[in-house]
Protein backbone atom coordinates (compact mmCIF):
# COMPACT_ATOMS: atom_id res chain seq x y z
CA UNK A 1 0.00 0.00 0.00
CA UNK A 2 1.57 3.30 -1.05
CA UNK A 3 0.49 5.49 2.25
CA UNK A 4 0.29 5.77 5.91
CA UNK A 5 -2.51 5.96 7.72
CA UNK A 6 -2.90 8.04 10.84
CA UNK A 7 -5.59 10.43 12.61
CA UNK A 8 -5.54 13.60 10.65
CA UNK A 9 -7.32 16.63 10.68
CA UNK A 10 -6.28 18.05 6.84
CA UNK A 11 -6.03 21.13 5.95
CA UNK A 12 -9.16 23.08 4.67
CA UNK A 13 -7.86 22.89 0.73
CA UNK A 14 -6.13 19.16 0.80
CA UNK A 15 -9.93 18.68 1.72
CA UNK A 16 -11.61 20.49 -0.22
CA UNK A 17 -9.42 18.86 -3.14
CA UNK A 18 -9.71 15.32 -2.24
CA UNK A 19 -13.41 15.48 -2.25
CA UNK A 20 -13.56 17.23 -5.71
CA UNK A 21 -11.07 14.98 -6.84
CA UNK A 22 -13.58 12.18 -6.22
CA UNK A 23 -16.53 13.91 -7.63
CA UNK A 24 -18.72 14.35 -4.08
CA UNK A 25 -19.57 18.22 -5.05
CA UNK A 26 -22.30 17.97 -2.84
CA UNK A 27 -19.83 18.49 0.27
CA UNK A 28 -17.70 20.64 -1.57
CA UNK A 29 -20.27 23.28 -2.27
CA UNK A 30 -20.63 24.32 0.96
CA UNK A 31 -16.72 24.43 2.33
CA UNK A 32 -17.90 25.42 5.77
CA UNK A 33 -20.29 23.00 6.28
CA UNK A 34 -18.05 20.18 4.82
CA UNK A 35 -15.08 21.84 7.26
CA UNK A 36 -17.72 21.92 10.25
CA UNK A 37 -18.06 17.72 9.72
CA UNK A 38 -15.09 17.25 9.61
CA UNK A 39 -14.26 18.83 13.01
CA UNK A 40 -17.59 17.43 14.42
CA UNK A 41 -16.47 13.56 13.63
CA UNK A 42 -15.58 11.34 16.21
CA UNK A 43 -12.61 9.87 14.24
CA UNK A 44 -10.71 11.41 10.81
CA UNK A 45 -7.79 8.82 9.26
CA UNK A 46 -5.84 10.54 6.63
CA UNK A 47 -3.93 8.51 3.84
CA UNK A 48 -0.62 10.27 2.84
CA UNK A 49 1.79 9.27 0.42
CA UNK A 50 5.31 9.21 0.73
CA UNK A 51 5.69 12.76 0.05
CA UNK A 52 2.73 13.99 2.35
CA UNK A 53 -0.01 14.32 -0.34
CA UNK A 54 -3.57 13.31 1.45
CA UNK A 55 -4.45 10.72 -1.20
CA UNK A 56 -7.14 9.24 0.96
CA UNK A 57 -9.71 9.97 3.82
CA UNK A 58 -12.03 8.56 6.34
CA UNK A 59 -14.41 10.13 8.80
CA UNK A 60 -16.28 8.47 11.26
CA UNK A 61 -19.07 9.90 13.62
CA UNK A 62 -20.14 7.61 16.57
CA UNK A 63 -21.16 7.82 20.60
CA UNK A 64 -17.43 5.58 21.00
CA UNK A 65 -19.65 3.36 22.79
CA UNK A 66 -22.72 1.49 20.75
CA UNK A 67 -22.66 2.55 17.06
CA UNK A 68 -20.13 4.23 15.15
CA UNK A 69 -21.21 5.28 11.28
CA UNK A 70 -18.60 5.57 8.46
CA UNK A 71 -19.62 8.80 6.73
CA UNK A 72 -17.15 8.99 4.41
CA UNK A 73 -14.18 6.88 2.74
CA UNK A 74 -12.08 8.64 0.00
CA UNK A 75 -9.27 7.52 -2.15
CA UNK A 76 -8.11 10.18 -4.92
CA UNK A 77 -8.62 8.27 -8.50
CA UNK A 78 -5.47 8.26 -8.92
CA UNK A 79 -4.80 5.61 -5.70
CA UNK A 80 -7.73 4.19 -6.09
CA UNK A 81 -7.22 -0.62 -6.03
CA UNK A 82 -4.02 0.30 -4.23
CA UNK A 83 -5.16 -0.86 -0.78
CA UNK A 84 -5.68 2.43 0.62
CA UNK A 85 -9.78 2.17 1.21
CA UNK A 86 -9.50 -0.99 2.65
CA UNK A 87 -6.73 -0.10 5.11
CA UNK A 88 -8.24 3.16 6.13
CA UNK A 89 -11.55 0.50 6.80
CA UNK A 90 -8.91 -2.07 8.86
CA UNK A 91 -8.05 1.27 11.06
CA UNK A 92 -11.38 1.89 11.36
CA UNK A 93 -12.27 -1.43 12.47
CA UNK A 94 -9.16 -1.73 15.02
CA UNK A 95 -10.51 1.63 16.85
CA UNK A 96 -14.17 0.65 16.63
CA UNK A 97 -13.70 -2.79 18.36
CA UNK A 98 -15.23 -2.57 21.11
CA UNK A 99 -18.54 -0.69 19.59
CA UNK A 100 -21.22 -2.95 19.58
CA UNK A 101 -22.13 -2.00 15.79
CA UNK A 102 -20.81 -0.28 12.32
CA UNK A 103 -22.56 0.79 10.06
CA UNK A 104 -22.22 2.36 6.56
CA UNK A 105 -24.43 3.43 3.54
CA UNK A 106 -23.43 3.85 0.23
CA UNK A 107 -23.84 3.84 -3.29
CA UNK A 108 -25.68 1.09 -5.65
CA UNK A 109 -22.59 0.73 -7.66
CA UNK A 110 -21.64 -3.13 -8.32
CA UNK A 111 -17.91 -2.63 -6.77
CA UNK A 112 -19.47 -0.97 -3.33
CA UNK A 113 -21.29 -4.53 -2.14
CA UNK A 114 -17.86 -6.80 -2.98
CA UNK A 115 -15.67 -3.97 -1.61
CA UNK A 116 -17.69 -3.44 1.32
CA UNK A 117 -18.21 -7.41 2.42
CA UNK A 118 -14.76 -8.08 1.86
CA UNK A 119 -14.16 -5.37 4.89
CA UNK A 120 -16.76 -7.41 6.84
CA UNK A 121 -19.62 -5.66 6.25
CA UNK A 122 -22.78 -7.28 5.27
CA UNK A 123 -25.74 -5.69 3.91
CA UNK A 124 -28.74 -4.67 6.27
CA UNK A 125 -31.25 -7.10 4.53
CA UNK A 126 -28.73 -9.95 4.54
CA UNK A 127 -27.71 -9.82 8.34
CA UNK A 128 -28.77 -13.21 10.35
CA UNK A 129 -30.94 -14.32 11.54
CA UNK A 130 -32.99 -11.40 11.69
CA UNK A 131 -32.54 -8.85 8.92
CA UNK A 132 -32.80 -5.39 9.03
CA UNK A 133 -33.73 -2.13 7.19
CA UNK A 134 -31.91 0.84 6.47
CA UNK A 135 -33.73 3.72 6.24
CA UNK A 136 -32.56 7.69 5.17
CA UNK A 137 -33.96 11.24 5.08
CA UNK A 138 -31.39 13.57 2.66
CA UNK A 139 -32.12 17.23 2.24
């Protein structure tokens, strides 16, 4: 894996860059509130490369005691089936052990479910023996 994961806070612009980079305009819109989220979350990893470039992100929000949600995991195209999503999920998963659950939502894209269960996630309807729904409200 070409980068080292650690908590980061970023700076505002390697953010603001890394989510363009990786098309979620939505966030990068509205800087501030994107920059306010980022502060907020529980937990930020940062990928750098061996020069220092943030080539990867992943925030977490969570009570550090029941549920902790993955809101977002980046990798800049350019990194992207290096290792560096599924590493920043293995940190996540080391400093989420204890947490009784982790949950994540996502895209419909074909790659997100065999990505995803490969980290040892499984989706909501599929959990046993009971399974569950997932529900959202987006404004």
């Amino acid at each position: 894996m070409p980068a080292t994961i650690a908590p980061d806070r970023p700076h505002p612009d390697e953010l603001v860059a890394l989510y363009d980079a990786v098309g979620w305009s939505a966030y990068t819109r509205d800087r501030e509130a994107l920059l306010a989220g980022i502060d907020g979350a529980w937990l930020v990893l940062a990928a750098r490369d061996d020069d220092g470039a943030l080539v990867g992100l992943a925030r977490v929000v969570s009570d550090g005691a029941t549920i902790a949600y993955v809101q977002d995991v980046l990798v800049a195209p350019s990194q992207q089936r290096t290792g560096i999503g599924r590493a920043l999920l293995d940190a996540i998963a080391a400093r989420t052990e204890g947490i009784r659950q982790t949950v994540l939502l996502t895209d419909a894209e074909p790659g997100q479910r065999a990505f995803y269960e490969a980290a040892g996630f499984t989706e909501a309807h599929d959990v046993a023996p009971h399974p569950l729904r997932a529900f959202v409200r987006l404004r």
